[in-house]
Protein backbone atom coordinates (compact mmCIF):
# COMPACT_ATOMS: atom_id res chain seq x y z
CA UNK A 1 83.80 114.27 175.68
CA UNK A 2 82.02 111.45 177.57
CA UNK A 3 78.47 113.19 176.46
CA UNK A 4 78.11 111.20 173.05
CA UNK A 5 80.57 108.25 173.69
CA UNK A 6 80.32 106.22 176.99
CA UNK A 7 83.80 106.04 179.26
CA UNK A 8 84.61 102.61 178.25
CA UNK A 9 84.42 103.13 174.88
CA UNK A 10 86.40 106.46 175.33
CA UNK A 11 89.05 104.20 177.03
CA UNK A 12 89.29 101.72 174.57
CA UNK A 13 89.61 104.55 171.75
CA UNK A 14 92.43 105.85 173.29
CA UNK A 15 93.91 102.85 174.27
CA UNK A 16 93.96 101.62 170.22
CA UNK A 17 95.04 104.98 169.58
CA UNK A 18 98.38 104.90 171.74
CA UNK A 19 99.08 101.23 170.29
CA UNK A 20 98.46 102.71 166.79
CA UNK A 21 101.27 105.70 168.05
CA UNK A 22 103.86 103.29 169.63
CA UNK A 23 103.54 101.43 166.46
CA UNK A 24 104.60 104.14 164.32
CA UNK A 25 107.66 104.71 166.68
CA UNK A 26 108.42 100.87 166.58
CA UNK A 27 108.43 101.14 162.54
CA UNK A 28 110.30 103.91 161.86
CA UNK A 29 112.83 102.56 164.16
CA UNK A 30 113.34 99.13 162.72
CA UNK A 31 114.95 98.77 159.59
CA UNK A 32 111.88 98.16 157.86
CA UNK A 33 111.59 101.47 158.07
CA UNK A 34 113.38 101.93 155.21
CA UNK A 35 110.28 101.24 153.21
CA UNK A 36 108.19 103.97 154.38
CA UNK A 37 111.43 106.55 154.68
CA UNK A 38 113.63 105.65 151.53
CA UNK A 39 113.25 106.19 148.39
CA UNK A 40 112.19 103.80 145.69
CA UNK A 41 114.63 102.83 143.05
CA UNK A 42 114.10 100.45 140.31
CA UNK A 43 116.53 97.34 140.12
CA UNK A 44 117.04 94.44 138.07
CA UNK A 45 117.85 90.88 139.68
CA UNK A 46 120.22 88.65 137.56
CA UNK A 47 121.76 85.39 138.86
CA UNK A 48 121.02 85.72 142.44
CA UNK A 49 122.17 89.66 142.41
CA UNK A 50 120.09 92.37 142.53
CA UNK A 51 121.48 96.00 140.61
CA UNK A 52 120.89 98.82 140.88
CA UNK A 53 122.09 102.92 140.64
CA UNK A 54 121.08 105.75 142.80
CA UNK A 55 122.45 108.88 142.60
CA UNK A 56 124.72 108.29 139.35
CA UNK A 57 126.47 105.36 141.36
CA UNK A 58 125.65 101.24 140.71
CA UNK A 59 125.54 99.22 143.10
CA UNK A 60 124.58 95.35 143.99
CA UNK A 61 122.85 93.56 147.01
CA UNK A 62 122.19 90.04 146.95
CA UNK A 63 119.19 88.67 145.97
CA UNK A 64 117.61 86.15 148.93
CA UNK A 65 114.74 85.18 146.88
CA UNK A 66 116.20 84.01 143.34
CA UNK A 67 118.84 81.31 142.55
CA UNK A 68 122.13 82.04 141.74
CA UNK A 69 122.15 79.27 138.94
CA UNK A 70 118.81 81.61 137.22
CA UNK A 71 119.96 83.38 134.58
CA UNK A 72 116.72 85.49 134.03
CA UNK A 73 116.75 89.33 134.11
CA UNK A 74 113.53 90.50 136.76
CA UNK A 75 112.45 93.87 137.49
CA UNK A 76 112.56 94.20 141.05
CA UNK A 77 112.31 97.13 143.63
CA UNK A 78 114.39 98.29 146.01
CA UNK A 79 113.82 101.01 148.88
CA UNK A 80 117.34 102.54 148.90
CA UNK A 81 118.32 104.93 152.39
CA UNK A 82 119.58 108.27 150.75
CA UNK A 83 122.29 108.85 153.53
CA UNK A 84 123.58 104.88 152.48
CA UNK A 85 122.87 104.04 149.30
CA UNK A 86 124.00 100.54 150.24
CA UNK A 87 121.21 100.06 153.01
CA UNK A 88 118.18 98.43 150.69
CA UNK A 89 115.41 96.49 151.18
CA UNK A 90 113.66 94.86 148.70
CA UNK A 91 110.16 95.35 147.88
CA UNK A 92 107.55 92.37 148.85
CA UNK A 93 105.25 91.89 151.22
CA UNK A 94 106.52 92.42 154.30
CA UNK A 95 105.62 96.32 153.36
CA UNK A 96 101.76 95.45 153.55
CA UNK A 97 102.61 93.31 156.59
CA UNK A 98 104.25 96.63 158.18
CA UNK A 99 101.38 99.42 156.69
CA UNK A 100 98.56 97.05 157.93
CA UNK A 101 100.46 96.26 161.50
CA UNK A 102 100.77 100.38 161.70
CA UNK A 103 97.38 101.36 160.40
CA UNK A 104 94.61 98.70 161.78
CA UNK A 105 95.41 100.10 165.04
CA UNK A 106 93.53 103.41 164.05
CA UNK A 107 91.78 101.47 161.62
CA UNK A 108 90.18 99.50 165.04
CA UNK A 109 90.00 102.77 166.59
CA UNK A 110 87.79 104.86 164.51
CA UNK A 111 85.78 101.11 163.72
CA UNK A 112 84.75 101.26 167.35
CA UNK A 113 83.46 104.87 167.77
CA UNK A 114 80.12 104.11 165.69
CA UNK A 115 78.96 101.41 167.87
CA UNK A 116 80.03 103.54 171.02
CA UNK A 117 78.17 106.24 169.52
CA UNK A 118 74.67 104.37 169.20
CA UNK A 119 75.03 102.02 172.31
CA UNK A 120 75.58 105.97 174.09
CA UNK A 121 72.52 107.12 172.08
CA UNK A 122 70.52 103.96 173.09
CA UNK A 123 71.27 104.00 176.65
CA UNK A 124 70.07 107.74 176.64
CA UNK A 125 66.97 106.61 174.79
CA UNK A 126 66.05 104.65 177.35
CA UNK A 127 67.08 106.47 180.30
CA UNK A 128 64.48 108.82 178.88
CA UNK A 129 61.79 106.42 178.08
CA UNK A 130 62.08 105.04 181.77
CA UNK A 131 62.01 108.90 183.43
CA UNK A 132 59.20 109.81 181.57
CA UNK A 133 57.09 106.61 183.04
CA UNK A 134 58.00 107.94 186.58
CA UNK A 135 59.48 104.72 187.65
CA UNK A 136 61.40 101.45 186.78
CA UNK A 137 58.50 99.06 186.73
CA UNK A 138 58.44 98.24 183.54
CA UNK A 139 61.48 96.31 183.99
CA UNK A 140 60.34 94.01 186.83
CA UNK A 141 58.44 91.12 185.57
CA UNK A 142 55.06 90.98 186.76
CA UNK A 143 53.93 87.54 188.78
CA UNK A 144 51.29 85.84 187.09
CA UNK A 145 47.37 86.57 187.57
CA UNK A 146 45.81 84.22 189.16
């Protein structure tokens, strides 16, 4: 495995990789969850209240985001858990907050295996270039004539 990707690089590819896993555990276990595992529902928020039906049934959840006192009918949606249809959440963005807190972990760690890649092709390169001149003395700077 370490032939085409140095052992640091390696390390650091599986150490993004086992954040990016823990944080997949770590989201479906929180109640954000919800977003990712219920299903969506569309809802209407009225006066503060947020309704809407899921399997045949209406329901209500209040609405933290709008004013009781505004009259005004939104379309809103709701993530609605089908064993409780009164566990919601409420579409926004903490779902992008979640998805990119789950995915730039494996985002980061397929970013990184390019430049492992050619900094493992490079030091080959050169280990080649320096073999083939018998010796390491083009590396040592030479004193000055004179």
């Amino acid at each position: 495995m370490t032939s085409w990707i140095g052992r640091g690089a390696l390390a650091v590819v599986i150490a993004l990789l086992l954040m990016g896993g823990a944080a997949v555990l770590i989201e479906v276990q929180s109640p954000s969850g919800l977003y990712w595992t219920g299903e969506r529902v569309d809802a209407v928020s009225e006066s503060g209240i947020i309704y809407y039906r899921y399997g045949g049934a209406q329901f209500t959840v209040n609405d933290d985001h709008r004013s009781a006192k505004d009259p005004r009918r939104v379309p809103v949606t709701v993530f609605v858990d089908p064993a409780d249809a009164t566990q919601v959440l409420v579409d926004g963005p903490a779902r992008w907050v979640d998805g990119a807190f789950v995915i730039g972990w494996f985002v980061a760690a397929v970013a990184v295996l390019p430049f492992a890649v050619a900094r493992q092709w490079r030091r080959r390169r050169r280990q080649a270039e320096f073999s083939a001149a018998g010796s390491w003395a083009p590396l040592r700077p030479q004193p000055p004539a004179g």
